[in-house]
Protein backbone atom coordinates (compact mmCIF):
# COMPACT_ATOMS: atom_id res chain seq x y z
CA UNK A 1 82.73 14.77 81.68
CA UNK A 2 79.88 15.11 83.96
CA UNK A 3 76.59 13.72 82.59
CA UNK A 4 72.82 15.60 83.06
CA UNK A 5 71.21 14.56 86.19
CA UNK A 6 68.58 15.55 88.09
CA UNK A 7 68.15 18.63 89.24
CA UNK A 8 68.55 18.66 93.47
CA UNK A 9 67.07 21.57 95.49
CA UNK A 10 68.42 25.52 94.81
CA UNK A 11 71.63 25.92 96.39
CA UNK A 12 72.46 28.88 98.32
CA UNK A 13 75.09 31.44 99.21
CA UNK A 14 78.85 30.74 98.14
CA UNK A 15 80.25 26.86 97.33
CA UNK A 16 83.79 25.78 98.05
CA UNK A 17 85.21 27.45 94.67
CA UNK A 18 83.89 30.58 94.87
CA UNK A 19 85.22 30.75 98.71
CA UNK A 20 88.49 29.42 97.48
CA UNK A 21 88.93 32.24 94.97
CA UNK A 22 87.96 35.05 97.16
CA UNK A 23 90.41 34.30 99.94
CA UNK A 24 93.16 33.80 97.39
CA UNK A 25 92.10 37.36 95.38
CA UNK A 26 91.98 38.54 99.46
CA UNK A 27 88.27 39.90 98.95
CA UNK A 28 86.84 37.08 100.98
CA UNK A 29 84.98 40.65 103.27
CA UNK A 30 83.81 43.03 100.18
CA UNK A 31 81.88 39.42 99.06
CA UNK A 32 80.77 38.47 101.96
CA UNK A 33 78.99 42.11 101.84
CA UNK A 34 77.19 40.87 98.43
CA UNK A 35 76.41 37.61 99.30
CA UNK A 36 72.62 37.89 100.05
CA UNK A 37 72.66 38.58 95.84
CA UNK A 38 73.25 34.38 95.82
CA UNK A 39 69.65 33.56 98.50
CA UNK A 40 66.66 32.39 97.71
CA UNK A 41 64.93 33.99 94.50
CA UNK A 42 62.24 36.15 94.35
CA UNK A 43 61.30 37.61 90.84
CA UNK A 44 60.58 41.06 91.51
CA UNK A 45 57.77 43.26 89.15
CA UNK A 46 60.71 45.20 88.39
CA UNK A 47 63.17 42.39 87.28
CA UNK A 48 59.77 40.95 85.43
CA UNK A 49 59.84 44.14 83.75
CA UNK A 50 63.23 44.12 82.29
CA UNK A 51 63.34 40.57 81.32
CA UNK A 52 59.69 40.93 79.16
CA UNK A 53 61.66 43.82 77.56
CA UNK A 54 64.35 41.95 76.62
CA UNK A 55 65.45 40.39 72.61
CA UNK A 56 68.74 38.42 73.58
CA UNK A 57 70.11 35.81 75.81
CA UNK A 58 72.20 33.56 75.96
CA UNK A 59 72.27 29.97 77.91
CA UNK A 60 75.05 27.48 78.80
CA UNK A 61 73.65 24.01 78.95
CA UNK A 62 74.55 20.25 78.32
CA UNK A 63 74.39 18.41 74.68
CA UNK A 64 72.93 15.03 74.76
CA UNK A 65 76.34 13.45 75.49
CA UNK A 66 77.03 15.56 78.39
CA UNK A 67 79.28 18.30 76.86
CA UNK A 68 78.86 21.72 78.18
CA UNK A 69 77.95 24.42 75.48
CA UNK A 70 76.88 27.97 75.71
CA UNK A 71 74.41 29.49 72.94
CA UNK A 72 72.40 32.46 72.11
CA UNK A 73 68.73 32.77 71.51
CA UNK A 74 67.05 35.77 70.08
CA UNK A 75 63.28 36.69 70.18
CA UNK A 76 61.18 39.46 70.05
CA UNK A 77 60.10 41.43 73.34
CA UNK A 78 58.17 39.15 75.49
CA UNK A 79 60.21 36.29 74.34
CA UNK A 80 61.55 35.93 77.87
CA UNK A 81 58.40 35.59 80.41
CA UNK A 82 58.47 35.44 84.18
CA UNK A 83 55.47 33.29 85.41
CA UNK A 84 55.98 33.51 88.37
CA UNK A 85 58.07 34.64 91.38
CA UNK A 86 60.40 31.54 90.95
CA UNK A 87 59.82 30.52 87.04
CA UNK A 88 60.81 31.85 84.00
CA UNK A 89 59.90 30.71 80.15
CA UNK A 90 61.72 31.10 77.54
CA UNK A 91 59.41 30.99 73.93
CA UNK A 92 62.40 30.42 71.44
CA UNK A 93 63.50 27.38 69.09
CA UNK A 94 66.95 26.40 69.13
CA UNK A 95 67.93 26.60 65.46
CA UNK A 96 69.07 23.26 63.37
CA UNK A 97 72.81 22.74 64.13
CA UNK A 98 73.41 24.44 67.06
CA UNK A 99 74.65 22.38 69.70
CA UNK A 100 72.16 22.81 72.17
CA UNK A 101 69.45 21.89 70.07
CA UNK A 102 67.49 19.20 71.51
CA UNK A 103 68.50 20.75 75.11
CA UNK A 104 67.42 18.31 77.60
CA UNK A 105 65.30 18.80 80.59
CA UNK A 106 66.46 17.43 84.38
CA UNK A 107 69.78 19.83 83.97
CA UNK A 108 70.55 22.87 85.71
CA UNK A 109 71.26 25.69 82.93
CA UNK A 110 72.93 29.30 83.80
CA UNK A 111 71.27 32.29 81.50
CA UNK A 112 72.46 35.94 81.17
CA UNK A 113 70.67 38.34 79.26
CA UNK A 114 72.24 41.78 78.01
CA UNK A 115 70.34 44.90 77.35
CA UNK A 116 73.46 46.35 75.18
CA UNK A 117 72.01 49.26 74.61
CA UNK A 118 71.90 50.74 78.29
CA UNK A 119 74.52 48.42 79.76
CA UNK A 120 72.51 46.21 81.70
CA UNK A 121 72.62 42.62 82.45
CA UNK A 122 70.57 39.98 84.34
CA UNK A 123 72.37 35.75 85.09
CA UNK A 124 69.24 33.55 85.92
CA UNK A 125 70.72 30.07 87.04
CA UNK A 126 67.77 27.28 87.97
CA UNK A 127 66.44 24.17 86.61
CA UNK A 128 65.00 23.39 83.12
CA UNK A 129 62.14 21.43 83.82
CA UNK A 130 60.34 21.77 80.35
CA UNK A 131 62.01 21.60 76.76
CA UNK A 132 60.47 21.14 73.91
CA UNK A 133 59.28 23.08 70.69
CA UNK A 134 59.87 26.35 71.04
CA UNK A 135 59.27 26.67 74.65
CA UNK A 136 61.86 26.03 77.76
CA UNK A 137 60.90 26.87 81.54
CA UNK A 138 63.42 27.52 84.60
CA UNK A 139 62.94 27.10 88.02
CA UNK A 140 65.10 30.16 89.00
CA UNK A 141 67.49 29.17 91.81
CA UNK A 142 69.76 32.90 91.37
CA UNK A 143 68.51 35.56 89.41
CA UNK A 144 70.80 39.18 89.97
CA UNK A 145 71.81 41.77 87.86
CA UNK A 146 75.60 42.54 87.12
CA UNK A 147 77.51 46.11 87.14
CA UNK A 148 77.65 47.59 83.66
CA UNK A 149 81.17 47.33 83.31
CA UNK A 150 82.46 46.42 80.14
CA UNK A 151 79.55 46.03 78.39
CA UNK A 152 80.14 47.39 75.11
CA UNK A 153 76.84 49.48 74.12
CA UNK A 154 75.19 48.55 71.03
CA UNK A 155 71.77 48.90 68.97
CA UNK A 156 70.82 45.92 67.82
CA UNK A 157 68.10 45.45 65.16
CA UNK A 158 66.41 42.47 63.71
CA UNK A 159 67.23 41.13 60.80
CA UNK A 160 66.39 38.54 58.10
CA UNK A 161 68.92 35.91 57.71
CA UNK A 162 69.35 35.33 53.77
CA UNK A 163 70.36 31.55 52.89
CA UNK A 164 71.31 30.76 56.59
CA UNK A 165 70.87 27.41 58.03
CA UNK A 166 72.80 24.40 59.20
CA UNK A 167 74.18 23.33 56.24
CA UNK A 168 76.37 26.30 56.43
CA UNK A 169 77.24 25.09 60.18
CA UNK A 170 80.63 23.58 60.73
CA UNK A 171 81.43 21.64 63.69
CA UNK A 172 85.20 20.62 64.31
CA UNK A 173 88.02 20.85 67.02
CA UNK A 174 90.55 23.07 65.29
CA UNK A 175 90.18 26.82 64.49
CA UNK A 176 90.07 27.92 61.13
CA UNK A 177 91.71 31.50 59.67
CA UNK A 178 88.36 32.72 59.83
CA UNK A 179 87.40 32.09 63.84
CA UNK A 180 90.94 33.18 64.81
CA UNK A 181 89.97 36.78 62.90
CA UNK A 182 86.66 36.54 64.72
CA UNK A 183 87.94 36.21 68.52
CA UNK A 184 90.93 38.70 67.66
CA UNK A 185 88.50 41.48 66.69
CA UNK A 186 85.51 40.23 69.55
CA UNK A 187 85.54 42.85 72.08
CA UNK A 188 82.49 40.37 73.81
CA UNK A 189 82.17 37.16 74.44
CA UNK A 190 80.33 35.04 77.05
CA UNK A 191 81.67 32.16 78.92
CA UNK A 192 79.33 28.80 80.53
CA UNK A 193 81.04 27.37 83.44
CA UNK A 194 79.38 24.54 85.47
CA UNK A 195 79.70 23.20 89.28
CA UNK A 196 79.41 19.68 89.48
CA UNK A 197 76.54 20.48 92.17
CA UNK A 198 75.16 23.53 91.28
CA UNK A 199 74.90 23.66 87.62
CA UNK A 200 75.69 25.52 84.60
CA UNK A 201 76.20 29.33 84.81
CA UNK A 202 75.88 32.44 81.88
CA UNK A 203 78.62 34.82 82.25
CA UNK A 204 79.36 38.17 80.01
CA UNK A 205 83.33 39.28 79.04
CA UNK A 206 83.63 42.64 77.59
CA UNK A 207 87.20 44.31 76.82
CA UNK A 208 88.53 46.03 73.94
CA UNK A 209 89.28 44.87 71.08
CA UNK A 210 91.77 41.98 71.25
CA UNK A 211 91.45 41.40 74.80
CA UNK A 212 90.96 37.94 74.26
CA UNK A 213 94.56 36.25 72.73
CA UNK A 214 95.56 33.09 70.87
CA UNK A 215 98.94 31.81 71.00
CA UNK A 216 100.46 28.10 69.99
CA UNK A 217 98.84 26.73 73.69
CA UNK A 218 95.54 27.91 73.15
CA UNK A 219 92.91 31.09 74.28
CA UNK A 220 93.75 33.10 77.01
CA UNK A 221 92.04 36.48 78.28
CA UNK A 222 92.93 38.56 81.69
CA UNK A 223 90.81 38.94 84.16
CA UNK A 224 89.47 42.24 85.36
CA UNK A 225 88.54 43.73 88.69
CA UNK A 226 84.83 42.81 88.68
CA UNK A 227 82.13 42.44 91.88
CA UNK A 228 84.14 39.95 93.89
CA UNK A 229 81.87 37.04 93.74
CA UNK A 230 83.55 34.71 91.55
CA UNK A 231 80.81 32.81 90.33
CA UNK A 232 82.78 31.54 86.81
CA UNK A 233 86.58 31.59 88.46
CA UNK A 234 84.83 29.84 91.43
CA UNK A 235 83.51 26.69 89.03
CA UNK A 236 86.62 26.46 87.06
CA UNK A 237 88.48 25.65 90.31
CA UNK A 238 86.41 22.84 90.84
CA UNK A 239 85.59 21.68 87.38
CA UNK A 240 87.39 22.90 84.16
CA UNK A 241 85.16 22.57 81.79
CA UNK A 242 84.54 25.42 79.99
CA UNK A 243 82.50 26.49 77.03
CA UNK A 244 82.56 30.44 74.81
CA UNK A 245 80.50 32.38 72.74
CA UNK A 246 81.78 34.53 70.09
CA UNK A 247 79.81 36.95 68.11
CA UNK A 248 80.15 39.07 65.17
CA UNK A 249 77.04 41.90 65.58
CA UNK A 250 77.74 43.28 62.47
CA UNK A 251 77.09 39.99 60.44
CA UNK A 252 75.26 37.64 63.03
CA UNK A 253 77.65 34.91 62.88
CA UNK A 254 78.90 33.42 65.70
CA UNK A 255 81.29 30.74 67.37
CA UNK A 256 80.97 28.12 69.96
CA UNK A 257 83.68 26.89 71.74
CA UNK A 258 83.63 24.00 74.15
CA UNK A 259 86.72 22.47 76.23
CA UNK A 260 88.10 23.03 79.51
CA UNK A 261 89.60 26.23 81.51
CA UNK A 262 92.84 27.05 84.05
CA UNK A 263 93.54 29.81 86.14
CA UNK A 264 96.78 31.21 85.95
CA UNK A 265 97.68 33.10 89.21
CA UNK A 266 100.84 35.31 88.28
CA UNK A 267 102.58 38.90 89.37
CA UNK A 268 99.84 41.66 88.69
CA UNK A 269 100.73 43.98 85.59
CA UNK A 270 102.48 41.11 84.03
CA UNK A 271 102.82 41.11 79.69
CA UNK A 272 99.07 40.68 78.98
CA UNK A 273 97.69 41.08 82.90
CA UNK A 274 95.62 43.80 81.64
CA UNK A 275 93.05 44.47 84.67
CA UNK A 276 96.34 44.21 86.60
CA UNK A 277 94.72 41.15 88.98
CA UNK A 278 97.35 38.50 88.57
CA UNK A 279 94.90 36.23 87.30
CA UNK A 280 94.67 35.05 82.90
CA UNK A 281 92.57 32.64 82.13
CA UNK A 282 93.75 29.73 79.52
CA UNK A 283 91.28 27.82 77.55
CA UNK A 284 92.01 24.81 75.39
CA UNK A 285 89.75 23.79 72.76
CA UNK A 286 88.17 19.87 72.05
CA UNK A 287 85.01 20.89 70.13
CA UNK A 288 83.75 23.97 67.87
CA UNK A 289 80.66 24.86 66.03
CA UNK A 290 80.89 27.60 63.53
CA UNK A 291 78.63 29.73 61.37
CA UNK A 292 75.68 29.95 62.95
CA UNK A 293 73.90 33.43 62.02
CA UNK A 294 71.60 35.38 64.91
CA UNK A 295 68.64 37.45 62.78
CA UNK A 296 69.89 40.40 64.24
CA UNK A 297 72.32 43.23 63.38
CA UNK A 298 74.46 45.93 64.81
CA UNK A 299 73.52 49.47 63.69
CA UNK A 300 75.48 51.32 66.29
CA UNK A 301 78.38 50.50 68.66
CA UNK A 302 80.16 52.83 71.38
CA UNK A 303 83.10 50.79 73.24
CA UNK A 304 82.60 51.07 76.93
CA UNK A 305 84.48 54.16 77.91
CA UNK A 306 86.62 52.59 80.57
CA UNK A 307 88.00 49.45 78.32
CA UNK A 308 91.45 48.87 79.95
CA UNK A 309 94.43 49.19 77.39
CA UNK A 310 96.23 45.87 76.81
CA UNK A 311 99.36 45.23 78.13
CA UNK A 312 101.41 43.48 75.84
């Protein structure tokens, strides 16, 4: 397991996994078209817009003993704060229990936030360089918005959490009835992948219902046709490690899932080859924390119109 270091100067344009993926998904041209999205960062008045707007995120990060985790953070708008064209604050506390609490400065940390509601989605990768309180700041290395593609649209709401807290947290390394119910009914979930170089990177999943599996070896989800860059497949080449985020809008409570990743490359339309790529991801679990509960709540939900039907 790779341990936090410090941060080295922003990387640009594709690494070695993301190239490696592209040639072997033969899309190595339509990505090269779309790799100016990965240069330099500039935070635009209109992406500073968006971002002050926004009342969800979520951010894959190291623990204190190196593990990679991926958790949400809710806040009102103006909780996310550009200040300035390369730096972004965050002014939220990572509640007791939650893995991340305590999240360490000197690490590179991936962020995606989702505006459910419209369909829209910003990943900020970058440096933390302050953490503490209820403040962290990001020296944003890759900031781009994603397609809307299965992003399931939903009204969220805030909402008081009634007797919630850590005691009611559990941590472990085997699912219970209760989480397997969860990720069999999730038609979300976001994944945190890290390059050994680069840093941790925020990623959003959307399907329908199901779309996500469990069977006797583990987790395993297809992958769909998506913008060609590769940015999670392309760090799971390189480095496994792997950590989910599974949330129940209707109640708040979630699950985090940390362990490791493979890429199964296999004839396209296969039993549960869904997006019809050849490619299923398999994740097998070492550590879980369950029962944390987001103050928010779902008050509508319309699947995304163009969920693929699963396959098996």
């Amino acid at each position: 397991m790779t341990m936090i270091g410090t941060p080295q100067l922003a990387d640009v344009g594709f690494h070695a996994g993301e190239l490696a993926v592209q040639r072997q998904a033969g899309v190595t041209i339509d990505a090269a078209r779309l790799s100016g999205m990965l240069g330099p960062v500039t935070l635009t008045a209109r992406m500073a817009g968006f971002l002050s707007d926004r009342t969800f995120l979520v951010i894959s990060g190291r623990d204190r003993s190196g593990r990679l985790w991926t958790s949400p953070l809710v806040g009102r708008p103006g909780f996310l704060e550009v200040l300035s064209d390369t730096s972004v604050a965050v002014h939220a506390v990572i509640p007791p229990g939650d893995p991340l609490r305590g999240l360490q400065a000197g690490q590179k940390i991936g962020m995606v936030t989702v505006e459910f509601a419209t369909r829209r989605r910003v990943r900020i990768n970058g440096a933390l360089t302050v953490s503490g309180g209820d403040l962290l700041v990001v020296d944003v290395e890759q900031a781009f918005g994603n397609c809307p593609q299965y992003i399931q649209q939903r009204v969220l709401v805030p909402d008081e959490i009634d007797g919630a807290g850590s005691e009611h947290v559990r941590h472990g390394s085997t699912l219970s009835m209760e989480d397997r119910e969860l990720i069999s009914a999730a038609d979300t979930f976001f994944l945190g992948t890290v390059n050994p170089e680069r840093g941790s990177d925020a990623s959003h999943r959307g399907g329908p219902s199901g779309f996500v599996r469990i069977d006797g070896h583990g987790l395993w989800w297809p992958d769909y046709q998506g913008n060609n860059l590769f940015n999670s497949f392309g760090n799971i080449t390189v480095n496994p490690e792997a950590a989910l985020l599974v949330i129940d809008f209707a109640t708040g409570k979630s699950l985090q899932l940390s362990g490791t990743t493979q890429i199964e490359w296999g004839e396209p339309g296969r039993p549960g080859d869904d997006g019809h790529t050849g490619r299923i991801a398999r994740f097998t679990l070492q550590r879980l924390v369950a029962g944390q509960v987001l103050p928010v709540r779902e008050i509508t939900h319309t699947p995304y119109p163009r969920n693929l039907a699963l396959t098996d």
